[in-house]
N, C-alpha and C. Protein backbone atom coordinates (compact mmCIF):
# COMPACT_ATOMS: atom_id res chain seq x y z
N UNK A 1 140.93 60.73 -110.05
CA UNK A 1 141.71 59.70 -110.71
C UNK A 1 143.03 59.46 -110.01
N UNK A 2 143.63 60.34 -109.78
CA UNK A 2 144.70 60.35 -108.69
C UNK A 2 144.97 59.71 -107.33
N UNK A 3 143.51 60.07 -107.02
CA UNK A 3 143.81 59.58 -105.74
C UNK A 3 143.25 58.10 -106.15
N UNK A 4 142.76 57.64 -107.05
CA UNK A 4 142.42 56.01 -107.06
C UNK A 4 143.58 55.41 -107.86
N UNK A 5 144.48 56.11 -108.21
CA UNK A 5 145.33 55.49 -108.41
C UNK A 5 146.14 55.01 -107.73
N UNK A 6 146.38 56.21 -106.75
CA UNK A 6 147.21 56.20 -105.36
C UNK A 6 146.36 54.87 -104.55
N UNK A 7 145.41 54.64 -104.57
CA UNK A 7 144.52 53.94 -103.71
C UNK A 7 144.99 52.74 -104.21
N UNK A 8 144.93 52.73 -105.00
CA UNK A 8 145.33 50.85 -105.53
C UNK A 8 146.64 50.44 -105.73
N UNK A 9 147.08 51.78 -106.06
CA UNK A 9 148.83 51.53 -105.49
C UNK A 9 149.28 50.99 -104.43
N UNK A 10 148.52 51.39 -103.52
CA UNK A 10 149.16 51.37 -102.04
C UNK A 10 148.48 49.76 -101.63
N UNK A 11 147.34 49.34 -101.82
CA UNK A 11 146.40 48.52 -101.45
C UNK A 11 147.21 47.17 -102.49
N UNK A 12 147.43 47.31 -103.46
CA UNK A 12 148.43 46.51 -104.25
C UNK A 12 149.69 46.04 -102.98
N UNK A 13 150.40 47.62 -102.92
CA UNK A 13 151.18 47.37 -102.22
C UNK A 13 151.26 46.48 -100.62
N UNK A 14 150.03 46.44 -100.20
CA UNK A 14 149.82 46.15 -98.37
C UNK A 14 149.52 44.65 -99.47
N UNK A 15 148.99 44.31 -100.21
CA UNK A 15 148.70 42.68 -100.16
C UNK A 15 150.18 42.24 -101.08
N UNK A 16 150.69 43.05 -101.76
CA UNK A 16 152.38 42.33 -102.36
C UNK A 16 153.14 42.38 -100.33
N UNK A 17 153.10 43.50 -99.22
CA UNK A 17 153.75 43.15 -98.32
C UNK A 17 153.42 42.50 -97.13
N UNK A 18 151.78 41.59 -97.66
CA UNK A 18 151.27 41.00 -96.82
C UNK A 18 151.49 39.43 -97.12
N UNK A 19 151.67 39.47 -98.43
CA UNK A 19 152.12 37.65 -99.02
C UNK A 19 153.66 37.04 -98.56
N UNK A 20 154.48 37.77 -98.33
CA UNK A 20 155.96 37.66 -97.56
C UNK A 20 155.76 37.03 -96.23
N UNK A 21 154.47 38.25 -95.42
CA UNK A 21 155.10 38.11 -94.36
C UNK A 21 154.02 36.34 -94.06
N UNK A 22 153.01 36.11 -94.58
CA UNK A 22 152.57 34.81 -94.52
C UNK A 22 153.74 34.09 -94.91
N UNK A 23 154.48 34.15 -95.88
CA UNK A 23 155.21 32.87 -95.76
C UNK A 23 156.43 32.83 -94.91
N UNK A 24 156.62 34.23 -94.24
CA UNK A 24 157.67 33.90 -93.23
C UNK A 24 156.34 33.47 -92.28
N UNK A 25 155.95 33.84 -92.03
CA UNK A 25 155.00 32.96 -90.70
C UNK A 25 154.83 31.56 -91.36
N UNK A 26 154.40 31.21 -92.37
CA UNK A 26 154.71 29.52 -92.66
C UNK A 26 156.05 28.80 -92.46
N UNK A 27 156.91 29.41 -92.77
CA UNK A 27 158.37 29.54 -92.57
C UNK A 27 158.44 29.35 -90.96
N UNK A 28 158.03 29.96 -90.33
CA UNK A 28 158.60 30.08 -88.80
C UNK A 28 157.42 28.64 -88.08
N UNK A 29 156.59 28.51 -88.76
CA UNK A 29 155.29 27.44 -88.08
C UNK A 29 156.37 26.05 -88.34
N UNK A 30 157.56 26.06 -89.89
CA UNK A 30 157.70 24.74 -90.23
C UNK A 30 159.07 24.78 -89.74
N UNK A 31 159.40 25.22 -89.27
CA UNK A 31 160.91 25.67 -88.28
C UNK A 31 160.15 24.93 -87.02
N UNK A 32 159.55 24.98 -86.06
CA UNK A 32 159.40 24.79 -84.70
C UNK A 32 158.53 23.55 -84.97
N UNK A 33 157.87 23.59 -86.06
CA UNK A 33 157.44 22.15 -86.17
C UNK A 33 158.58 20.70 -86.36
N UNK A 34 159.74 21.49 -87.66
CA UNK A 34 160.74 20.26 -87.62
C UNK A 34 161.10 20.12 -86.03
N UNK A 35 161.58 21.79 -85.45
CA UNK A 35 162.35 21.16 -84.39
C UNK A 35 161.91 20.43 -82.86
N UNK A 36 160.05 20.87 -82.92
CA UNK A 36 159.27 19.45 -82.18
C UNK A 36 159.82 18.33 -82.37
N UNK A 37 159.56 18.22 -84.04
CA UNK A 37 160.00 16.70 -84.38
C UNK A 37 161.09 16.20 -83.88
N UNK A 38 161.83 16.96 -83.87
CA UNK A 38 163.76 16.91 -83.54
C UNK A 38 163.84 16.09 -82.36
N UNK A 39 162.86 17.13 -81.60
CA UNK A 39 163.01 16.73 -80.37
C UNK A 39 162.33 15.78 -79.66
N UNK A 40 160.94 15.59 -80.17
CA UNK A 40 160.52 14.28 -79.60
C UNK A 40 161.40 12.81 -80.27
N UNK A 41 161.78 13.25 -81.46
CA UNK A 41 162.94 12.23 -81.69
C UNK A 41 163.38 11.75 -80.63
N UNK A 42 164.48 12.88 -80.29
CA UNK A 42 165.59 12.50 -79.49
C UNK A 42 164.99 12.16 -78.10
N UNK A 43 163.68 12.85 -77.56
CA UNK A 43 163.35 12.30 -76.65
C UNK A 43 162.75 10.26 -76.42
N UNK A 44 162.41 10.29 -77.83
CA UNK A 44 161.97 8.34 -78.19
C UNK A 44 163.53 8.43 -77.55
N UNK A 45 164.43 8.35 -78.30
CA UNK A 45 165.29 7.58 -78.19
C UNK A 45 166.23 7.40 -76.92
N UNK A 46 166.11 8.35 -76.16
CA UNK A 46 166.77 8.48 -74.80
C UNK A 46 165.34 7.37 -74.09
N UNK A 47 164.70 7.33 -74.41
CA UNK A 47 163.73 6.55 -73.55
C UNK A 47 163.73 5.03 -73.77
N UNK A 48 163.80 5.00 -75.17
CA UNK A 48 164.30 3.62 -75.92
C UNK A 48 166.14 3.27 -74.97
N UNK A 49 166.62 4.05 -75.26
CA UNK A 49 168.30 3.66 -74.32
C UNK A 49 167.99 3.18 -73.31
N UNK A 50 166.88 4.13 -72.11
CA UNK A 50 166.96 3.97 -70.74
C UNK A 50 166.48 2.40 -70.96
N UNK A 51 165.34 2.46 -71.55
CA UNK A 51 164.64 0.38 -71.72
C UNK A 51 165.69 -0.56 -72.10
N UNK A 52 166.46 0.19 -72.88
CA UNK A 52 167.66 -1.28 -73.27
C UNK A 52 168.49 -1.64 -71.89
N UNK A 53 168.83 -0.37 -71.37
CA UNK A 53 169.90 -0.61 -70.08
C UNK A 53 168.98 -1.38 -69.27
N UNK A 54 167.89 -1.04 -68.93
CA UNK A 54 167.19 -1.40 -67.82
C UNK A 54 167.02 -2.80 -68.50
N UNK A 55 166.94 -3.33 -69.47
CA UNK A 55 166.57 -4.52 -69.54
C UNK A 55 167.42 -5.54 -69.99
N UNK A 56 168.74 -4.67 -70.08
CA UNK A 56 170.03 -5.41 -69.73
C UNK A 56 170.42 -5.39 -68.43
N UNK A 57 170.30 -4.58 -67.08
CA UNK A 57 169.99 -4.77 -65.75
C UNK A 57 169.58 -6.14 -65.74
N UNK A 58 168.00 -6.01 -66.10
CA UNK A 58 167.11 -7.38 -65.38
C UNK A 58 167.99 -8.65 -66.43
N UNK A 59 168.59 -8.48 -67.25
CA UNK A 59 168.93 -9.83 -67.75
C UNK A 59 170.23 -10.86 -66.89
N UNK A 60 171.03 -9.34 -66.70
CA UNK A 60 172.13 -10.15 -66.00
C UNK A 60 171.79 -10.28 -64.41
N UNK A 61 171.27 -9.43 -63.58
CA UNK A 61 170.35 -10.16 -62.65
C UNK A 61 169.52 -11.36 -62.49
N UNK A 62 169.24 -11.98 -63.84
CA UNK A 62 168.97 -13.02 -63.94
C UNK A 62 169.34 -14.38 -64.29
N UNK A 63 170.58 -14.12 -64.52
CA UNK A 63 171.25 -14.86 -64.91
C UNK A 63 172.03 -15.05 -63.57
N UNK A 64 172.28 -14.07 -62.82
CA UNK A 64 173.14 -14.46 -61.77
C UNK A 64 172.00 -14.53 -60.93
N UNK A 65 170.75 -14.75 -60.78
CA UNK A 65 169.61 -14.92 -59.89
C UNK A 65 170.01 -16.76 -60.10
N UNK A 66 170.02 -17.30 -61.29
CA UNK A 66 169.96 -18.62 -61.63
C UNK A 66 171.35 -19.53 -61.32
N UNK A 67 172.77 -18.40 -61.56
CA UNK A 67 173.70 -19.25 -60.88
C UNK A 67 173.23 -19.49 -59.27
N UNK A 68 172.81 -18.50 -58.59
CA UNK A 68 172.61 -18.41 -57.36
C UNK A 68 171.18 -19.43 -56.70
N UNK A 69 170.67 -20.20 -57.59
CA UNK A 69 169.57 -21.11 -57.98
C UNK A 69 169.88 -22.48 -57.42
N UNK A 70 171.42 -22.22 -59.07
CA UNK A 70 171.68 -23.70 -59.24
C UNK A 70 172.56 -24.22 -57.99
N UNK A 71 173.26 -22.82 -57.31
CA UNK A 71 174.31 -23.32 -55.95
C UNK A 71 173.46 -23.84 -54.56
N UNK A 72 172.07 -23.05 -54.68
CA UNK A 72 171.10 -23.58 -53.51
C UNK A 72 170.86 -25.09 -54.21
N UNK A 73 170.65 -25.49 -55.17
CA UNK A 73 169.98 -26.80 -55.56
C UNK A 73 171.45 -27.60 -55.51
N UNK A 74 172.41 -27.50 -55.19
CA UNK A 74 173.39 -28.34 -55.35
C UNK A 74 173.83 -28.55 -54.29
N UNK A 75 173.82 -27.25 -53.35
CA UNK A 75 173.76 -27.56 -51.40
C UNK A 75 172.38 -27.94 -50.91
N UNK A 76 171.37 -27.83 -51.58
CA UNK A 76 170.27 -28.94 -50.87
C UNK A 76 170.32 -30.34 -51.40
N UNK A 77 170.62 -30.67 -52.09
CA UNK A 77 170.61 -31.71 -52.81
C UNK A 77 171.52 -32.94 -51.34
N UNK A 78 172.66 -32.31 -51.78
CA UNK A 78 173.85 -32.71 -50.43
C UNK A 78 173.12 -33.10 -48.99
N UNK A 79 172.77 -31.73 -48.37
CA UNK A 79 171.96 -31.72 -47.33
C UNK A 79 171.04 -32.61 -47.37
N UNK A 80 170.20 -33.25 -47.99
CA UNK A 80 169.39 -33.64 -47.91
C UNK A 80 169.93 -35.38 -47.81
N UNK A 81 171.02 -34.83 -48.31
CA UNK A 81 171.81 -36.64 -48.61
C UNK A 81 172.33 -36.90 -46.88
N UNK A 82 172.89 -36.10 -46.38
CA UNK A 82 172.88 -35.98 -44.88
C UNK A 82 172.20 -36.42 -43.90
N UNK A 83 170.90 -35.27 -44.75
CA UNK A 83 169.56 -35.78 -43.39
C UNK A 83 169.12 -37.23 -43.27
N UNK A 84 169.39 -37.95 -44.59
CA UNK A 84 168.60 -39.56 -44.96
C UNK A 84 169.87 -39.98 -44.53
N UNK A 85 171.03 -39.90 -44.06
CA UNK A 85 172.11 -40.79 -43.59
C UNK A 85 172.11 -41.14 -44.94
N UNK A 86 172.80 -40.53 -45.83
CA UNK A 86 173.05 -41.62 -47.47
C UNK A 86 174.62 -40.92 -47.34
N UNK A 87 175.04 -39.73 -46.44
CA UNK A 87 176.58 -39.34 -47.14
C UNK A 87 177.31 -39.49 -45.80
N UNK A 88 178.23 -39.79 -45.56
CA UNK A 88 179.61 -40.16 -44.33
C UNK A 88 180.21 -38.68 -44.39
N UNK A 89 178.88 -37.41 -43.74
CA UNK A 89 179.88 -35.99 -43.85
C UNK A 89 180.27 -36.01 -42.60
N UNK A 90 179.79 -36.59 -41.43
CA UNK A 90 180.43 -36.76 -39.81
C UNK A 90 179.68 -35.53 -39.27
N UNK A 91 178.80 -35.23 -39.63
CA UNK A 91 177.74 -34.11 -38.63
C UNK A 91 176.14 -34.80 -38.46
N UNK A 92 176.65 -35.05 -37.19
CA UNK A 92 175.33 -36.12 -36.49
C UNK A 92 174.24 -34.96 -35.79
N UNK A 93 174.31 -34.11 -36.34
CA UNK A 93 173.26 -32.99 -35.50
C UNK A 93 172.32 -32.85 -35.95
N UNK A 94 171.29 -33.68 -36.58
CA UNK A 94 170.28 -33.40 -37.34
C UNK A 94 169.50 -32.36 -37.21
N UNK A 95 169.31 -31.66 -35.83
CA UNK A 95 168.68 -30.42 -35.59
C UNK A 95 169.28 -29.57 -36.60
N UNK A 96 170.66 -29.17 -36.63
CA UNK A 96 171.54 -28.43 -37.09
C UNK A 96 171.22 -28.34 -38.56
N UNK A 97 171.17 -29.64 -39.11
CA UNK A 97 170.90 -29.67 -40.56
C UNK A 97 169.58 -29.60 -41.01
N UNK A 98 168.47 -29.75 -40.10
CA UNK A 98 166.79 -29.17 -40.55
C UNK A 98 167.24 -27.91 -40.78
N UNK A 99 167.62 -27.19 -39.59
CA UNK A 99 167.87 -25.64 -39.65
C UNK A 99 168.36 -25.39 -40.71
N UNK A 100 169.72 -25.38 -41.51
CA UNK A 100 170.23 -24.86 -42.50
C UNK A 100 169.22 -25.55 -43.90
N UNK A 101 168.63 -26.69 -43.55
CA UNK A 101 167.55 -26.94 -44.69
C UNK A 101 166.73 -26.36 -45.02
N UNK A 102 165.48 -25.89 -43.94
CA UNK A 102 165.02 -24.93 -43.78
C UNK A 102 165.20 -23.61 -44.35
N UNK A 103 166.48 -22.88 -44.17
CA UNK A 103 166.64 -21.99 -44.49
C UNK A 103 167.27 -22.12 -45.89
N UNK A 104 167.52 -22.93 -46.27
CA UNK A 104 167.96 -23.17 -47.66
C UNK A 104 166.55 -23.01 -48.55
N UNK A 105 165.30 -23.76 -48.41
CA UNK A 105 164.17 -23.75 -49.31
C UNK A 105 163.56 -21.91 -48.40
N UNK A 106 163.69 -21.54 -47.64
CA UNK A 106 163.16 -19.91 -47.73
C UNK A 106 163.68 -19.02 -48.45
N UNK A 107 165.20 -19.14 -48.67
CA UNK A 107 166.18 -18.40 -49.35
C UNK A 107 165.56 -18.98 -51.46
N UNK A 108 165.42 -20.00 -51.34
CA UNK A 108 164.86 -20.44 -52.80
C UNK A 108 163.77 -19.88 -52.97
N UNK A 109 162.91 -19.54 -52.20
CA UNK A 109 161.15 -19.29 -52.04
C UNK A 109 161.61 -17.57 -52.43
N UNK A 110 162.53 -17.26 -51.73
CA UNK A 110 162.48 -15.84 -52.05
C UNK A 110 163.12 -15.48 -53.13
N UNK A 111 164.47 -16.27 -53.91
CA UNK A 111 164.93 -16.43 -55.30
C UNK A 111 163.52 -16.35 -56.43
N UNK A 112 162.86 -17.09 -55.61
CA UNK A 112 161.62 -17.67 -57.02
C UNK A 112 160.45 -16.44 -56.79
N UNK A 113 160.78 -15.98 -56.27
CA UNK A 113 159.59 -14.41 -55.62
C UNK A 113 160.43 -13.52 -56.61
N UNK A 114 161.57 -13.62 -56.43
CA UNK A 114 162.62 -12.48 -57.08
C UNK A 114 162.73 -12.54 -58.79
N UNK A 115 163.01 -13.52 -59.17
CA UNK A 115 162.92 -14.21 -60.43
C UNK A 115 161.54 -13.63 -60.98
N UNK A 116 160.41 -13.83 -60.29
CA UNK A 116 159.06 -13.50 -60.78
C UNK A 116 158.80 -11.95 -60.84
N UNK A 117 159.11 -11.37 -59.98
CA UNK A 117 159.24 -9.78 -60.14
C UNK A 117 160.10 -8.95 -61.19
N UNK A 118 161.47 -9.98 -61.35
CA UNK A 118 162.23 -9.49 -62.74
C UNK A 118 161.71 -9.79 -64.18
N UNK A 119 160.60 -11.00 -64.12
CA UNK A 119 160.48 -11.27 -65.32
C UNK A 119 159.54 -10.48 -65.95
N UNK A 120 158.50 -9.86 -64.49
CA UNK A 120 156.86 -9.07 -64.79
C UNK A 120 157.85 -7.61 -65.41
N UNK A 121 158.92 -7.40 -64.85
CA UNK A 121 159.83 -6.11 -65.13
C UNK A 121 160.22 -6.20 -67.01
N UNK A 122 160.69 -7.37 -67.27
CA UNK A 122 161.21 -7.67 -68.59
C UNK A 122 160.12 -7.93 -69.63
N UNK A 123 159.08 -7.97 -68.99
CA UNK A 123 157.81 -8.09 -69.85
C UNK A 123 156.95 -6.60 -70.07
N UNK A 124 157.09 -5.94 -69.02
CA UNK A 124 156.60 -4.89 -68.75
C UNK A 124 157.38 -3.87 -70.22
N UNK A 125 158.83 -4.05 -69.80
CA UNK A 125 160.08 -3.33 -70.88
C UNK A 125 159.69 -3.75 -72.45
N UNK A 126 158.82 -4.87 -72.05
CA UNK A 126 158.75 -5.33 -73.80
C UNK A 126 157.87 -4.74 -74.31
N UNK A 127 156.37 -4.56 -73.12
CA UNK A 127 155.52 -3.83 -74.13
C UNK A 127 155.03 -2.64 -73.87
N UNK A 128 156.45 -1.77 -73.54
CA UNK A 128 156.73 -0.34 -73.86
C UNK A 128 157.12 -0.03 -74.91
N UNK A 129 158.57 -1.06 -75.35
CA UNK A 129 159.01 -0.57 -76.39
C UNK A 129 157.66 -0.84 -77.72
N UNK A 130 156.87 -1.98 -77.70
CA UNK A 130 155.64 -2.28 -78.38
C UNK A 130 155.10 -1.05 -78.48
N UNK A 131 154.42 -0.63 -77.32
CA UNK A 131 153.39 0.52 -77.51
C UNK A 131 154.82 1.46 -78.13
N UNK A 132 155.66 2.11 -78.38
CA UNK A 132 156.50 2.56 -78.89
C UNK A 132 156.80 2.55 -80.65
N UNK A 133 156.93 1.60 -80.67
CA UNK A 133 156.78 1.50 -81.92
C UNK A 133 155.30 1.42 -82.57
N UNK A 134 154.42 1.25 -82.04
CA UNK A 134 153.14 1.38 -82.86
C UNK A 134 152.71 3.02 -82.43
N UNK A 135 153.35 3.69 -81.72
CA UNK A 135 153.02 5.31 -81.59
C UNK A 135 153.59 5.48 -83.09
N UNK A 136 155.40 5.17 -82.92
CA UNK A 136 156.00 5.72 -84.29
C UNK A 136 155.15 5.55 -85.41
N UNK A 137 155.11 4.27 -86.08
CA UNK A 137 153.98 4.07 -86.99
C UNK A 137 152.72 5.14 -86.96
N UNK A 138 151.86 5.42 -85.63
CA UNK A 138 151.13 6.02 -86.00
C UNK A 138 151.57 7.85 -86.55
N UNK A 139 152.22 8.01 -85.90
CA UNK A 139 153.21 9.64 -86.39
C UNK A 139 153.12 9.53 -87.52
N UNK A 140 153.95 8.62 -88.37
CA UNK A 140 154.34 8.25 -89.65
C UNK A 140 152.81 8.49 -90.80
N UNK A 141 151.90 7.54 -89.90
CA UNK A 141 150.59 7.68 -91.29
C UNK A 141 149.91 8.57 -90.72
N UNK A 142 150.25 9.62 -89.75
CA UNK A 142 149.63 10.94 -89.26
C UNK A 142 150.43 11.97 -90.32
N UNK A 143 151.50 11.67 -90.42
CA UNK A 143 152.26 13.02 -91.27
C UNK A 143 152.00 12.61 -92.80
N UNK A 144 151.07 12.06 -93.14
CA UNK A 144 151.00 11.54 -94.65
C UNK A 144 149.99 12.64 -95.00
N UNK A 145 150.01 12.92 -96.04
CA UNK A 145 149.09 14.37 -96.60
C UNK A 145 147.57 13.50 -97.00
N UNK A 146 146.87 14.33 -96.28
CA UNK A 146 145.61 13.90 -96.53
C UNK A 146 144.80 13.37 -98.13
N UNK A 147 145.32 14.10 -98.71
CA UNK A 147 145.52 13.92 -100.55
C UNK A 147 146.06 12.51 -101.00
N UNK A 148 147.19 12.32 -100.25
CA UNK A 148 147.80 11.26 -100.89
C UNK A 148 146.90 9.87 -99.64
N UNK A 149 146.24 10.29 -98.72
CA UNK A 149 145.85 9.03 -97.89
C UNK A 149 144.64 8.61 -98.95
């Protein structure tokens, strides 16, 4: 009798000092789980920053891509008034002025090459942050308790 008393004493005892240590191990699983969370947080959002800068980069690059547009279209425009003899600028070299014409529509050709590479960039930025936010969303109805889905 003794010793089954002792027996269930002790066996009492290993499952009263076995229910603790489960919930410190639940305890320690929901510790490193918030601080995943923490951290892929903060990692969205440093990634979300880098896309805003970068796509404030391509904006004002584009904007000064377009002043730099409108100054070629306002010196060809001229030039061209030259080449047809329509303006009294006193440069009879027409060779002279193909040449800088010339190089006026290559310099545009490569504006409009440039323009097109910033915009595939600003489109690209858009549907990152897209796929971004439909990850979040999915996190969101991933952490919903199966009970309540």
């Amino acid at each position: 009798r003794k010793q089954a008393t002792e027996y269930s004493t002790s066996s009492s005892d290993e499952e009263f000092e076995s229910k603790p240590s489960l919930t410190h191990k639940a305890k320690r699983a929901l510790r490193r789980r918030r601080k995943l969370e923490k951290e892929t947080k903060q990692l969205m959002k440093q990634e979300e920053l880098k896309r805003l800068h970068k796509a404030q980069a391509v904006q004002r690059q584009l904007e000064e891509l377009e002043e730099r547009q409108r100054a070629l279209e306002t010196f060809g425009v001229k030039l061209e008034r030259e080449l047809r003899g329509e303006s009294d600028s006193g440069i009879n070299d027409e060779t002279q002025m193909l040449h800088e014409w010339f190089e006026l529509v290559l310099e545009k050709n490569k504006l409009t090459r440039y323009e097109s590479e910033l915009l595939i960039i600003a489109q690209e930025l858009e549907l990152e942050d897209h796929q971004s936010r439909l990850e979040q969303k999915l996190r969101e109805k991933m952490a919903i308790d199966s009970k309540s889905k």
